[in-house]
N, C-alpha and C. Protein backbone atom coordinates (compact mmCIF):
# COMPACT_ATOMS: atom_id res chain seq x y z
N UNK A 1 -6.54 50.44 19.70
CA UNK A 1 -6.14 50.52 18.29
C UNK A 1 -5.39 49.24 17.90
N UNK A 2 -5.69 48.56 16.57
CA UNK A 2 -5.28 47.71 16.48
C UNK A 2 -3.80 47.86 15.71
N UNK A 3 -2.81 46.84 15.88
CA UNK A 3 -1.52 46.95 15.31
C UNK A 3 -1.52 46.38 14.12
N UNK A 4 -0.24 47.44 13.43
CA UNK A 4 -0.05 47.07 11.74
C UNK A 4 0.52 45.92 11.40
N UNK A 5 0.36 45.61 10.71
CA UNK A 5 1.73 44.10 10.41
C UNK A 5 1.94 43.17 10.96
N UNK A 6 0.65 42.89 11.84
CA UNK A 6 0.65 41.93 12.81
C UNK A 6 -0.08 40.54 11.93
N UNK A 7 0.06 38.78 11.74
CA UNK A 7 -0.30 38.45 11.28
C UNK A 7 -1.63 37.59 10.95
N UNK A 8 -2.52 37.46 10.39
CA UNK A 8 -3.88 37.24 10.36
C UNK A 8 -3.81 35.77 11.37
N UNK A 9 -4.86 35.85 12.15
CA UNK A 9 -5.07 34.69 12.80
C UNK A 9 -6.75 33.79 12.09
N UNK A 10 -5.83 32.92 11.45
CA UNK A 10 -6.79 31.72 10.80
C UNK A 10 -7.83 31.12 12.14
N UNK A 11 -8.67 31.04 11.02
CA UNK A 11 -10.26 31.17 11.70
C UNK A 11 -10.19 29.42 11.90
N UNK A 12 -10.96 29.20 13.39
CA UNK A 12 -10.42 27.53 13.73
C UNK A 12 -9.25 26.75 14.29
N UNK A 13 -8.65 28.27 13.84
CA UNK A 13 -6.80 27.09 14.18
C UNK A 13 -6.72 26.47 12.96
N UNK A 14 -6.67 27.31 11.82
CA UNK A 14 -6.54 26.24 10.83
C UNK A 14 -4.96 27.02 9.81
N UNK A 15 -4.04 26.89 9.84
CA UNK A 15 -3.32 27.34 8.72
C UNK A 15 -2.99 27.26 7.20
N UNK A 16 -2.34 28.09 6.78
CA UNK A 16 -2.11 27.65 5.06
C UNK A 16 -0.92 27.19 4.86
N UNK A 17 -0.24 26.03 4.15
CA UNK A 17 1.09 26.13 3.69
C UNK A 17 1.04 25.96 1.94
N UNK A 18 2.30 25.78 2.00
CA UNK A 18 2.24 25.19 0.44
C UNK A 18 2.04 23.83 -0.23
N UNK A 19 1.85 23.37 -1.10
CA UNK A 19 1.74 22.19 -1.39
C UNK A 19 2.56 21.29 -0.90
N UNK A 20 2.10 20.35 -0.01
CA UNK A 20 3.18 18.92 0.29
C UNK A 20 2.28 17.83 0.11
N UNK A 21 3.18 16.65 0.23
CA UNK A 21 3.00 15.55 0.46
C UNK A 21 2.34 14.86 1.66
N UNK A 22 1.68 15.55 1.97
CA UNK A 22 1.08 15.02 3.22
C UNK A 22 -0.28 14.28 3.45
N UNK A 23 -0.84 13.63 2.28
CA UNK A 23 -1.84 12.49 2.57
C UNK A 23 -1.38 11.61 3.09
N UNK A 24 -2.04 11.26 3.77
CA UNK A 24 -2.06 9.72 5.23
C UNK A 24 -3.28 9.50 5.74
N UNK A 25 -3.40 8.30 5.58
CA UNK A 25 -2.06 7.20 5.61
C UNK A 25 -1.61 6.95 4.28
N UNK A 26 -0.79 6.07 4.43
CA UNK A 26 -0.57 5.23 3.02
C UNK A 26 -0.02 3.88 3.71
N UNK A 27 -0.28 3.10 2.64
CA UNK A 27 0.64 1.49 2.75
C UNK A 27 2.06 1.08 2.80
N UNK A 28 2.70 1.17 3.01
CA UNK A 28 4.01 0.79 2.97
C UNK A 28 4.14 -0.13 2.59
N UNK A 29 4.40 -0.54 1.15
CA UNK A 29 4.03 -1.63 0.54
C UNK A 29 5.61 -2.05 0.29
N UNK A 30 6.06 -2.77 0.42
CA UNK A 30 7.55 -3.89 -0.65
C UNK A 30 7.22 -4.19 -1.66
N UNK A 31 7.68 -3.74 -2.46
CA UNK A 31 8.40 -4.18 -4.33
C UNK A 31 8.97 -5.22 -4.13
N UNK A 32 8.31 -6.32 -4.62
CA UNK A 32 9.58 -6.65 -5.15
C UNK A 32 9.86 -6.98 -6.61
N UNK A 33 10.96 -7.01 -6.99
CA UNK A 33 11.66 -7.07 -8.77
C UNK A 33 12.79 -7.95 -8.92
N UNK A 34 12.76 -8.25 -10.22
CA UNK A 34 14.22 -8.86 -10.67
C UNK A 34 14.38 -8.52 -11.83
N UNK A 35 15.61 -9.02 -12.81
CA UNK A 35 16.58 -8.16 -13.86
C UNK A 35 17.93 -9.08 -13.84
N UNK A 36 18.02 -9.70 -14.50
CA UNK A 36 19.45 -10.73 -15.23
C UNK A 36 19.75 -11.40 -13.87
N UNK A 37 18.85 -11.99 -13.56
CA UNK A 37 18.76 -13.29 -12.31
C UNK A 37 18.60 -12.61 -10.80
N UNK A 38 18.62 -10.97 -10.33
CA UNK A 38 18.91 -10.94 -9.60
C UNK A 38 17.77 -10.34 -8.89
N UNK A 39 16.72 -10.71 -7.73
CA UNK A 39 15.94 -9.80 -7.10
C UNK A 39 16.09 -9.02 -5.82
N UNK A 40 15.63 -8.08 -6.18
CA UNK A 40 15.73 -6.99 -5.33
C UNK A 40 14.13 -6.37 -4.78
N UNK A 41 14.29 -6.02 -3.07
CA UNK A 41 12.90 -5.58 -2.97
C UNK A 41 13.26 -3.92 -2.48
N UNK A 42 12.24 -3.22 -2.64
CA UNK A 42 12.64 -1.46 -1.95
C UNK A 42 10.84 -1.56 -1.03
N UNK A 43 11.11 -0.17 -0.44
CA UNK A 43 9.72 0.37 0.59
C UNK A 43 9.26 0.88 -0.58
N UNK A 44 8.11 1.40 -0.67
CA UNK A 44 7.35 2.11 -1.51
C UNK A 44 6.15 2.58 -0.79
N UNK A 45 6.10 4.09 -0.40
CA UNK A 45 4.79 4.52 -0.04
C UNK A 45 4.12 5.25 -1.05
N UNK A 46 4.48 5.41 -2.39
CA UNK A 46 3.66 6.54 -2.95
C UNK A 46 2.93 5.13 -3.78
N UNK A 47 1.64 4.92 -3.54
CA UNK A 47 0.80 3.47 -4.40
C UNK A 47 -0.44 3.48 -3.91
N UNK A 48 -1.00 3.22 -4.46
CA UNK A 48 -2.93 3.50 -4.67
C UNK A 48 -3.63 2.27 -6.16
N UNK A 49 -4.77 2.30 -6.63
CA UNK A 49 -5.59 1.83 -6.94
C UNK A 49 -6.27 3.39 -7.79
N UNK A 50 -6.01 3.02 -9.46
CA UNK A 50 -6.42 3.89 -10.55
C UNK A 50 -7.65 3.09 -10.77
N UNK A 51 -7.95 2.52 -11.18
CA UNK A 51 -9.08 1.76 -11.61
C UNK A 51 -9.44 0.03 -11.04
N UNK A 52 -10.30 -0.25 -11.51
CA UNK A 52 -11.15 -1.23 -11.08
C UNK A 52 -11.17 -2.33 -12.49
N UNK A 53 -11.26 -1.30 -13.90
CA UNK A 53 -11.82 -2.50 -14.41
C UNK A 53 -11.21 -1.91 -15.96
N UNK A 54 -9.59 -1.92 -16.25
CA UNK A 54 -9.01 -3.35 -15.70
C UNK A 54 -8.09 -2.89 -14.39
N UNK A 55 -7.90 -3.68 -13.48
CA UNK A 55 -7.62 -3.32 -12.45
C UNK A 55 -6.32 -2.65 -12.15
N UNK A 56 -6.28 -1.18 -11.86
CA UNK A 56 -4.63 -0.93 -12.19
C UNK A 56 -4.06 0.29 -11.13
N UNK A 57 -2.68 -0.47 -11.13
CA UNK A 57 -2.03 0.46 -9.63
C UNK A 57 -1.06 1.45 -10.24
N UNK A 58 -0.73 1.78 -9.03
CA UNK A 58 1.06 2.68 -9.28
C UNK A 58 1.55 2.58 -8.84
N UNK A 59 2.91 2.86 -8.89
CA UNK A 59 3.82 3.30 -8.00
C UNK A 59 4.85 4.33 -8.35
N UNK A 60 5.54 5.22 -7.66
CA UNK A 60 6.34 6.02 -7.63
C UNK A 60 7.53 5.98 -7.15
N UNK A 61 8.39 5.81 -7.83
CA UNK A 61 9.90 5.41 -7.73
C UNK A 61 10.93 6.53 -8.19
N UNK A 62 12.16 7.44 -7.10
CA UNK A 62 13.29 8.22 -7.98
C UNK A 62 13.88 7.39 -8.68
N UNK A 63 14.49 7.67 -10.16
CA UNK A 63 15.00 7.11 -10.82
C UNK A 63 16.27 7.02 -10.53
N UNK A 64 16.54 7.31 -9.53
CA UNK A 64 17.59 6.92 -8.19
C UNK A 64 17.87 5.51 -7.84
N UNK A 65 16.78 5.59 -7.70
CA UNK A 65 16.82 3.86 -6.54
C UNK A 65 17.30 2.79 -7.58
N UNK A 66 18.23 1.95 -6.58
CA UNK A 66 18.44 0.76 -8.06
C UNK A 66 17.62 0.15 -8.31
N UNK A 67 16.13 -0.24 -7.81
CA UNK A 67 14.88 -1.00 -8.39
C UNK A 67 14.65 -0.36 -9.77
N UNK A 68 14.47 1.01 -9.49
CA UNK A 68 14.24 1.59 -10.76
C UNK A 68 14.54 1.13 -12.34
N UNK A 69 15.78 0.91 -12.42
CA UNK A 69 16.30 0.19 -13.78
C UNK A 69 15.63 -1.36 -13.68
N UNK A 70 15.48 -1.84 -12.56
CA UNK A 70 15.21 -2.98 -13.19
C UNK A 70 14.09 -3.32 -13.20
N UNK A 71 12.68 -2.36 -12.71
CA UNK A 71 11.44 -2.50 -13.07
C UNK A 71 10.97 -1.80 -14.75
N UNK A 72 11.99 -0.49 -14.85
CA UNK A 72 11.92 0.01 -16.31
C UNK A 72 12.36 -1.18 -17.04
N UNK A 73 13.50 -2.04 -16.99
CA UNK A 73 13.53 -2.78 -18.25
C UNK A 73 13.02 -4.04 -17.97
N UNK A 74 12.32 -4.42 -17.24
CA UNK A 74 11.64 -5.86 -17.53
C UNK A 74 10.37 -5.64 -17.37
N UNK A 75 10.21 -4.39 -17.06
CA UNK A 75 8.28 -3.86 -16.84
C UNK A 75 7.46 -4.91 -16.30
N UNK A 76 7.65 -4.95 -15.26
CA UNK A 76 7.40 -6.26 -14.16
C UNK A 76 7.83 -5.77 -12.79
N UNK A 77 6.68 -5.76 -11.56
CA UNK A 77 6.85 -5.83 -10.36
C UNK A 77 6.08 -6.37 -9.53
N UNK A 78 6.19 -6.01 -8.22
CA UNK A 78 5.34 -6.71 -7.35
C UNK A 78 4.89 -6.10 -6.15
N UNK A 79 3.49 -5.38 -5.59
CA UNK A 79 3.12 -5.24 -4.35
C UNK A 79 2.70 -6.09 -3.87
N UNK A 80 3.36 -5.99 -2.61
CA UNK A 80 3.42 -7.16 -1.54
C UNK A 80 2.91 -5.95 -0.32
N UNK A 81 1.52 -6.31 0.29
CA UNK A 81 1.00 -5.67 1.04
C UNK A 81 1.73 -5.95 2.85
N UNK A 82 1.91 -5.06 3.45
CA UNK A 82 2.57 -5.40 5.02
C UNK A 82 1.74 -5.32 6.14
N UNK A 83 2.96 -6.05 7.03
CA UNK A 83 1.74 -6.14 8.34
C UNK A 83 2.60 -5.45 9.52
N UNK A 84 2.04 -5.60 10.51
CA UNK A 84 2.78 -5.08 11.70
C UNK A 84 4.19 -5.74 11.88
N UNK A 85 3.68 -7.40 11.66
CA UNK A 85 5.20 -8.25 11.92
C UNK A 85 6.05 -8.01 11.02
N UNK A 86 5.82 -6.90 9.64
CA UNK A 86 6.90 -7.00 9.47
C UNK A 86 7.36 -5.48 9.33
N UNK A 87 7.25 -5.17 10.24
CA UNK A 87 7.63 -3.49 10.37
C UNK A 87 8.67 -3.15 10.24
N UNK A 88 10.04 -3.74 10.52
CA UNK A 88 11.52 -3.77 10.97
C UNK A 88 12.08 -3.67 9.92
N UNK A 89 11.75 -4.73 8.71
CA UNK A 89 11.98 -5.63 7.40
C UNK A 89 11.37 -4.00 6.41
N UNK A 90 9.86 -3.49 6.26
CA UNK A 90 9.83 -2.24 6.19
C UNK A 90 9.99 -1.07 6.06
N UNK A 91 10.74 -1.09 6.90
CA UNK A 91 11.81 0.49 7.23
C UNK A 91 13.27 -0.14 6.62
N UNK A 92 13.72 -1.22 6.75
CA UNK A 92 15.37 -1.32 6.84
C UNK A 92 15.24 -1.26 5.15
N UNK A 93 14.23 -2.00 4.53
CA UNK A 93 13.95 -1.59 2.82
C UNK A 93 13.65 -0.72 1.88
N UNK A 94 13.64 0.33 3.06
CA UNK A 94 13.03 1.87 2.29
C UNK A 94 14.21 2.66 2.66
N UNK A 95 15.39 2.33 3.63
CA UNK A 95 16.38 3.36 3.95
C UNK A 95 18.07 2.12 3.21
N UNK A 96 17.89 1.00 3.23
CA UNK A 96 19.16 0.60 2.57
C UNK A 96 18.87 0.40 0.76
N UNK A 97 20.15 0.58 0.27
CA UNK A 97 19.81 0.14 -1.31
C UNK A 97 20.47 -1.35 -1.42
N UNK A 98 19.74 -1.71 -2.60
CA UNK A 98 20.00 -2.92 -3.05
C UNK A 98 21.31 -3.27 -3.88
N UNK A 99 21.84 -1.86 -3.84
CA UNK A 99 23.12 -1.95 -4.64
C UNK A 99 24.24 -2.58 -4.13
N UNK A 100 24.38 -2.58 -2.92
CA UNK A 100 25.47 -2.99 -1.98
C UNK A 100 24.73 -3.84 -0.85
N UNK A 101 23.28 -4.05 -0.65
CA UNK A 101 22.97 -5.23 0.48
C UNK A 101 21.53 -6.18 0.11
N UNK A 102 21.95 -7.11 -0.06
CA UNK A 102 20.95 -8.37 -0.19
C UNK A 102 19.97 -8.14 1.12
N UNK A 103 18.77 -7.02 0.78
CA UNK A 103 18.05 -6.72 1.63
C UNK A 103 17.15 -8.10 1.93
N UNK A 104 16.66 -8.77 1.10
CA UNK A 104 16.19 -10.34 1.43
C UNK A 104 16.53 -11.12 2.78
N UNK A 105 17.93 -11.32 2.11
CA UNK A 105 18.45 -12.10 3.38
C UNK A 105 18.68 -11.62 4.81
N UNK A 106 19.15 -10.14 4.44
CA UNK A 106 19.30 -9.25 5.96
C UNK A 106 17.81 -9.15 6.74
N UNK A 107 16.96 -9.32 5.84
CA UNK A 107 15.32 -8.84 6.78
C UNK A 107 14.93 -10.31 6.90
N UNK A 108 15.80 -11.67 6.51
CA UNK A 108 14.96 -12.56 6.65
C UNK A 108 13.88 -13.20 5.83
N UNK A 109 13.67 -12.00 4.80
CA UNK A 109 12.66 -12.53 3.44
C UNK A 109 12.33 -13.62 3.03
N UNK A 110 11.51 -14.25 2.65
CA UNK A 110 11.37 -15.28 1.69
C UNK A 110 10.24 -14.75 0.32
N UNK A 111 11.19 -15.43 -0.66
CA UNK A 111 9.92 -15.69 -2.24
C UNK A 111 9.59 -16.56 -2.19
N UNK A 112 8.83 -16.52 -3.24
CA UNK A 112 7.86 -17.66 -3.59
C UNK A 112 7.46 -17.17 -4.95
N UNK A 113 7.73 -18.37 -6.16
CA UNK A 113 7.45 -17.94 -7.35
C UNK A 113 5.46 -17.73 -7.97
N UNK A 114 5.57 -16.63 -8.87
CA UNK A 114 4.43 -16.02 -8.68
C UNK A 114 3.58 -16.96 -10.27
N UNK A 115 2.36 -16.96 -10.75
CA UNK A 115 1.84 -17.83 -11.45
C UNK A 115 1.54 -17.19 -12.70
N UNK A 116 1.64 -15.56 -12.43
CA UNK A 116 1.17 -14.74 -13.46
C UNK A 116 2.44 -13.69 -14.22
N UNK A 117 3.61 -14.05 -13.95
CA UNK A 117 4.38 -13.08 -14.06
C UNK A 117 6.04 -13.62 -13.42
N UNK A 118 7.33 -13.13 -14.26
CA UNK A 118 8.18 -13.99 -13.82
C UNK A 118 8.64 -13.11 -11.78
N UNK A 119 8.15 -11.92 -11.35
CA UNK A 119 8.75 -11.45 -10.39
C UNK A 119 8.21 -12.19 -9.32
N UNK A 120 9.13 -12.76 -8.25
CA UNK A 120 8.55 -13.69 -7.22
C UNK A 120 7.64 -12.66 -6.36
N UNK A 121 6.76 -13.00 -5.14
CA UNK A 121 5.91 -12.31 -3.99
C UNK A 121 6.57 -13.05 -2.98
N UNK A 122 6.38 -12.24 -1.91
CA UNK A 122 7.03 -12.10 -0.77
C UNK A 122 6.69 -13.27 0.29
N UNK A 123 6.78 -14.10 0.79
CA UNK A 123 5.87 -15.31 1.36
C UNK A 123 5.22 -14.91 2.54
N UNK A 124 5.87 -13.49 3.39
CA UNK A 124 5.34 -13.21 4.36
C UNK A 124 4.72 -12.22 3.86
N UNK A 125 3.95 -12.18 3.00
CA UNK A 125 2.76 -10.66 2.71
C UNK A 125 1.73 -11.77 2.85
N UNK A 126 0.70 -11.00 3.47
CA UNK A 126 -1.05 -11.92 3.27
C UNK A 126 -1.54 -11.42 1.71
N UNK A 127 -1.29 -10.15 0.93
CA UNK A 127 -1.73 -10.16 -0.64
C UNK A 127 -0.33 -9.61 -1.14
N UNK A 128 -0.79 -10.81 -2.61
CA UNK A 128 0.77 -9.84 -3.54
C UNK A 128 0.04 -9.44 -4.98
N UNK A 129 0.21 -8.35 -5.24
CA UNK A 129 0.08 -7.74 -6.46
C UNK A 129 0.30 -7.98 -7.69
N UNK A 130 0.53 -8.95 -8.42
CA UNK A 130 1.26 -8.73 -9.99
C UNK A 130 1.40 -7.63 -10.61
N UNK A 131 2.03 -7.24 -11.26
CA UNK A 131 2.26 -5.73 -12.38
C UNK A 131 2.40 -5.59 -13.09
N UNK A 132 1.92 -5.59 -14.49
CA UNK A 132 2.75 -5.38 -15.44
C UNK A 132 2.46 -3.67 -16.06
N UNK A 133 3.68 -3.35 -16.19
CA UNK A 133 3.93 -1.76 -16.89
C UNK A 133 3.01 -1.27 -17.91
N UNK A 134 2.13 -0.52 -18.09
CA UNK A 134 1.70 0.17 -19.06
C UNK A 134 2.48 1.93 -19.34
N UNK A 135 3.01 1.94 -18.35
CA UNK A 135 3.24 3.77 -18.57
C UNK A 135 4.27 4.07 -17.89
N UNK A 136 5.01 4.82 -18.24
CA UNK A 136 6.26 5.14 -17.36
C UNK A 136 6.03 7.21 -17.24
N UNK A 137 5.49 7.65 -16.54
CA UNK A 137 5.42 8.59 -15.91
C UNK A 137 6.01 9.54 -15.48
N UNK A 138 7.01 10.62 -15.84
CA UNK A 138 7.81 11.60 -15.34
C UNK A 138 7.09 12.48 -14.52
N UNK A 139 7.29 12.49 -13.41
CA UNK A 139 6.65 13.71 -12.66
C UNK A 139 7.52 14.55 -11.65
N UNK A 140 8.47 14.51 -11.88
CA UNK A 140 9.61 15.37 -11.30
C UNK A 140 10.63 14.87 -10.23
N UNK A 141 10.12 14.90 -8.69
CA UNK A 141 11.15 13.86 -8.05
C UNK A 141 11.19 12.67 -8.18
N UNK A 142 9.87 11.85 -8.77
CA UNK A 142 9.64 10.62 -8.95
C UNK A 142 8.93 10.21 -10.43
N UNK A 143 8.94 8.97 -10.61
CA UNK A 143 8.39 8.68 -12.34
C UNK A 143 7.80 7.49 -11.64
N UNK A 144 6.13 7.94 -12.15
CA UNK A 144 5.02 6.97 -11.99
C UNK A 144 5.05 5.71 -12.59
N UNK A 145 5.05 4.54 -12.44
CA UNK A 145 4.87 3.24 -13.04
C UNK A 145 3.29 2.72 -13.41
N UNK A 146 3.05 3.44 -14.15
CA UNK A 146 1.31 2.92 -14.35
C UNK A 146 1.31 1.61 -14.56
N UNK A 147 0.29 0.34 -13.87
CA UNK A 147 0.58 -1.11 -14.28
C UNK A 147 -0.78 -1.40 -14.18
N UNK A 148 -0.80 -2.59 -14.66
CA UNK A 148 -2.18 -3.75 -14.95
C UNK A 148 -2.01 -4.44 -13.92
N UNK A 149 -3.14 -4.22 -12.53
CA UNK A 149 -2.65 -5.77 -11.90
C UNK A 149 -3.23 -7.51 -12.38
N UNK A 150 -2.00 -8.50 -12.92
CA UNK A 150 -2.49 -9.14 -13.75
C UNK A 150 -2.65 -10.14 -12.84
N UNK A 151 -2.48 -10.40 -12.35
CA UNK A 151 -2.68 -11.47 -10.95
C UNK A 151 -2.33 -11.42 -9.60
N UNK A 152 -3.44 -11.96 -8.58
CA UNK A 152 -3.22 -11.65 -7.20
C UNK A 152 -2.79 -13.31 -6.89
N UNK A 153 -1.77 -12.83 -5.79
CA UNK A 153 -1.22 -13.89 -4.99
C UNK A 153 -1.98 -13.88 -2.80
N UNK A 154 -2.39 -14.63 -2.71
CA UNK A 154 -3.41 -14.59 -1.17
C UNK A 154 -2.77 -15.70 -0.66
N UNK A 155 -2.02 -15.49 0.87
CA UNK A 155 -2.34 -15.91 1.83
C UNK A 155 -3.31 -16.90 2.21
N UNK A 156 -3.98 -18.38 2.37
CA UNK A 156 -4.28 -19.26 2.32
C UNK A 156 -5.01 -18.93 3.96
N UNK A 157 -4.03 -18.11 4.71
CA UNK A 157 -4.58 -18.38 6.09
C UNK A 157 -5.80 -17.31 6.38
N UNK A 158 -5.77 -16.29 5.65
CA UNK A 158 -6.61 -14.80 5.50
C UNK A 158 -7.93 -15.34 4.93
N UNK A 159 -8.25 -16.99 4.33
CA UNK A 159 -9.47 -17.54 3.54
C UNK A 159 -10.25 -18.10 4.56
N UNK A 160 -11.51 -17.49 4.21
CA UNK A 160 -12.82 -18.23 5.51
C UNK A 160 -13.25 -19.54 4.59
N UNK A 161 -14.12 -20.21 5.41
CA UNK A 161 -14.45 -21.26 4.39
C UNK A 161 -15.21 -21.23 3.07
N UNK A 162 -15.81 -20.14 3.23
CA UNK A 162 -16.23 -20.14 1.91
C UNK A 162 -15.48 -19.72 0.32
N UNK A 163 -14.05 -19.32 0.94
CA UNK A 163 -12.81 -18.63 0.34
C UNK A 163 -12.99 -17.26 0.25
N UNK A 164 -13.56 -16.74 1.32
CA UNK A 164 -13.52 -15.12 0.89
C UNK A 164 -12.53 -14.60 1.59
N UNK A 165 -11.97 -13.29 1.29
CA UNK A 165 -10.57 -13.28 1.85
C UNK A 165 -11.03 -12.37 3.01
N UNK A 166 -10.46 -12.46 4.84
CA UNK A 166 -10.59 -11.54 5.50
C UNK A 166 -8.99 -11.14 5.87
N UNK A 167 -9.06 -9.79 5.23
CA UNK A 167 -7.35 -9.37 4.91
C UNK A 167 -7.62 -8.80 6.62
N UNK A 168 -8.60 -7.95 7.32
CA UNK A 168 -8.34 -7.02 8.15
C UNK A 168 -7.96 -7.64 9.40
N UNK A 169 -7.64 -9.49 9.19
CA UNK A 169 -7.07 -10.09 10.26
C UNK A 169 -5.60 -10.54 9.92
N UNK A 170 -4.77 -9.54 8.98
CA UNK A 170 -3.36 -9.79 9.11
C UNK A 170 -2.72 -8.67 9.69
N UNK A 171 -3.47 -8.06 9.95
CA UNK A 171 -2.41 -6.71 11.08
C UNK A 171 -1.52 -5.71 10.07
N UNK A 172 -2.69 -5.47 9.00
CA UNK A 172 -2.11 -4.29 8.11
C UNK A 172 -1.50 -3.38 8.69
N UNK A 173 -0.28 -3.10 8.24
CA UNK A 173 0.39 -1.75 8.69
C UNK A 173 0.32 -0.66 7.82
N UNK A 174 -0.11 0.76 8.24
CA UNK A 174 0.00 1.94 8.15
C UNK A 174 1.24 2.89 8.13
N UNK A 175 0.60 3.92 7.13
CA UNK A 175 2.55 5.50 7.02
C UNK A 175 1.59 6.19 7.34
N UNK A 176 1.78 7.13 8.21
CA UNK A 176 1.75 8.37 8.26
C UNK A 176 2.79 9.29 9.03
N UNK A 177 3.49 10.37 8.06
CA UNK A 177 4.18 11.00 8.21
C UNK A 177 5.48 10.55 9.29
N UNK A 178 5.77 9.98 8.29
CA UNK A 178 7.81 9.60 9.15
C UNK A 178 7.54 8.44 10.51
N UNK A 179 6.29 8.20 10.47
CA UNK A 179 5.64 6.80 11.30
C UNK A 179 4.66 5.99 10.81
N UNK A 180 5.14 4.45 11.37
CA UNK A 180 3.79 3.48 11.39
C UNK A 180 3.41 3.26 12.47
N UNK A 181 2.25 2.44 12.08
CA UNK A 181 0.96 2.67 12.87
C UNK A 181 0.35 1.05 12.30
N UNK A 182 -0.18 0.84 13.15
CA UNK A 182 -0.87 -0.90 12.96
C UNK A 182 -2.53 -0.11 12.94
N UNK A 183 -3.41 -0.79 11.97
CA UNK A 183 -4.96 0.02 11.76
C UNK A 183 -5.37 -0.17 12.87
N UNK A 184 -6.54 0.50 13.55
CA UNK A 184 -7.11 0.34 14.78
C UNK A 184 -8.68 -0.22 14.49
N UNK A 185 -9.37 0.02 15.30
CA UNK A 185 -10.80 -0.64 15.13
C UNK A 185 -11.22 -0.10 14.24
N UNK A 186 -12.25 -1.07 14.27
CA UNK A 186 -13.31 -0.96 12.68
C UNK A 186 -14.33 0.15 13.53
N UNK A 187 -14.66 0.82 12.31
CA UNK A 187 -15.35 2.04 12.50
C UNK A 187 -16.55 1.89 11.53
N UNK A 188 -16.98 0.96 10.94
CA UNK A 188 -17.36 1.05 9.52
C UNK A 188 -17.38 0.18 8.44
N UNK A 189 -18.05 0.03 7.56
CA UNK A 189 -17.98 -0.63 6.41
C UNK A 189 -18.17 -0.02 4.97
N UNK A 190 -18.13 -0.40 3.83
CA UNK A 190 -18.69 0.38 2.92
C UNK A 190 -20.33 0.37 2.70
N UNK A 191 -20.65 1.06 2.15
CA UNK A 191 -22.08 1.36 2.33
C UNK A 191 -22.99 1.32 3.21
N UNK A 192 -22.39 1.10 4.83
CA UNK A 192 -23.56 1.19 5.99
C UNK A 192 -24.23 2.37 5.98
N UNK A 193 -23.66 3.74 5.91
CA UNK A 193 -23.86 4.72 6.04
C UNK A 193 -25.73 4.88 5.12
N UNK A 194 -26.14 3.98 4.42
CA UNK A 194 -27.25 3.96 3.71
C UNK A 194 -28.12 2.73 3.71
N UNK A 195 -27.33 1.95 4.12
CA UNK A 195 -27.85 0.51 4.24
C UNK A 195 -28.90 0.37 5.11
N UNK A 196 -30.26 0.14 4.87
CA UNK A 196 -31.29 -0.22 5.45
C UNK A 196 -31.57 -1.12 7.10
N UNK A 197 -31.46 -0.36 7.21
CA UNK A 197 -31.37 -1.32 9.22
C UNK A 197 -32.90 -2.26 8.98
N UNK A 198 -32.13 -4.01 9.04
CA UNK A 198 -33.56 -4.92 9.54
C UNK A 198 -34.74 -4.79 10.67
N UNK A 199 -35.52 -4.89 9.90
CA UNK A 199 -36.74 -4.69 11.09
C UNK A 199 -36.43 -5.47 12.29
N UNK A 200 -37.24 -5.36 13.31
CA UNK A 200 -36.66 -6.38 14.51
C UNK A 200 -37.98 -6.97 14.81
N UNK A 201 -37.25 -8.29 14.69
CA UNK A 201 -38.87 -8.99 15.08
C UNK A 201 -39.00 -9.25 16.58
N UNK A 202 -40.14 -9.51 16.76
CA UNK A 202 -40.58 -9.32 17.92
C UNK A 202 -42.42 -9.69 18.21
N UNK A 203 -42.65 -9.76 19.26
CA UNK A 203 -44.39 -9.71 19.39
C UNK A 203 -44.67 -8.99 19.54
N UNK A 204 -45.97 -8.77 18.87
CA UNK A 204 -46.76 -7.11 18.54
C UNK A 204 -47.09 -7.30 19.98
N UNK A 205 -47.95 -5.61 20.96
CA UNK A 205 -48.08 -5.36 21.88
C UNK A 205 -49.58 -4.75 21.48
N UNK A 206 -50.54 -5.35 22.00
CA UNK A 206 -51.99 -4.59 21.80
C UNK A 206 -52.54 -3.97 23.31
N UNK A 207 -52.92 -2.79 23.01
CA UNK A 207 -53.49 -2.45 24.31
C UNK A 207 -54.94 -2.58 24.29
N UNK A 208 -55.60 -2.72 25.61
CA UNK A 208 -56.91 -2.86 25.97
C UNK A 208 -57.53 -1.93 25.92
């Protein structure tokens, strides 16, 4: 006989919870901003790619953080994409505020002024983002920054000769859940999965 009140066992090993936050990976990208001479960079994992054309990101910021005020009033920022080397720099920018420590100088940072926009990019990112604000977003713990990316800043060393950029040789770093992670092998490209495999040449074989 089977027992009462005992609880359903999910088919697979698979359970239910409630809604979280748990897509991963994500980028751990650096902001950086400025506001009456002064810049400041924070971590930022909540950021993605809305569109293509015109090209436009996000980000998600508590209206907590002191970046916050100063990306709302100059509606101007900056993703600065990371790598493994700078993992340390990373974390110490997503857990200190800028209110009380010149996170720049403590991680070692350098700017470099940007061509499209007054917020500098990071000199050690291989891509930097431009931003400018279209939308300011309330969504409860955090308020979305909808932006235009108006100009990209590249790494010189990531360019093959023909100038095409190969980003997947700067040692992108990865979030997932309360860890990073450096990407692992290539698995793939876009559209192989349909892409026509070349014939193979060769000499025909006739039998007698």
């Amino acid at each position: 006989m089977m027992q009462k009140n005992q609880p359903d066992v999910p088919a697979a090993g698979r359970v239910s919870w409630n809604g979280s936050a748990l897509l991963a990976p994500v980028p751990p990208v650096l902001v950086t901003c400025c506001a009456d001479g002064r810049v400041n960079v924070l971590t930022v994992g909540w950021t993605g790619i809305c569109a293509t054309h015109p090209p436009m990101t996000y980000i998600s910021v508590r209206p907590s953080r002191f970046s916050y005020d100063m990306i709302r009033k100059t509606g101007e920022f900056v993703i600065n994409l990371t790598t493994t080397a700078m993992v340390k720099a990373v974390d110490f920018c997503g857990v200190r505020s800028g209110r009380d420590t010149d996170k720049l100088a403590v991680c070692g940072l350098h700017t470099l002024p940007a061509e499209h926009g007054d917020v500098p990019v990071l000199a050690e990112a291989p891509v930097s983002l431009l931003c400018k604000v279209r939308q300011i977003i309330p969504l409860g713990s955090h308020d979305m920054f909808l932006a235009e990316i108006t100009g990209t800043s590249v790494d010189g060393r990531y360019l093959d000769s023909k100038g095409r950029l190969n980003l997947q040789q700067s040692g992108l770093l990865a979030y997932a859940h309360g860890e990073y992670f450096a990407l692992g092998r290539k698995c793939g490209e876009f559209g192989y999965s349909v892409r026509k495999k070349p014939k193979q040449k060769g000499s025909a074989r006739f039998s007698k």
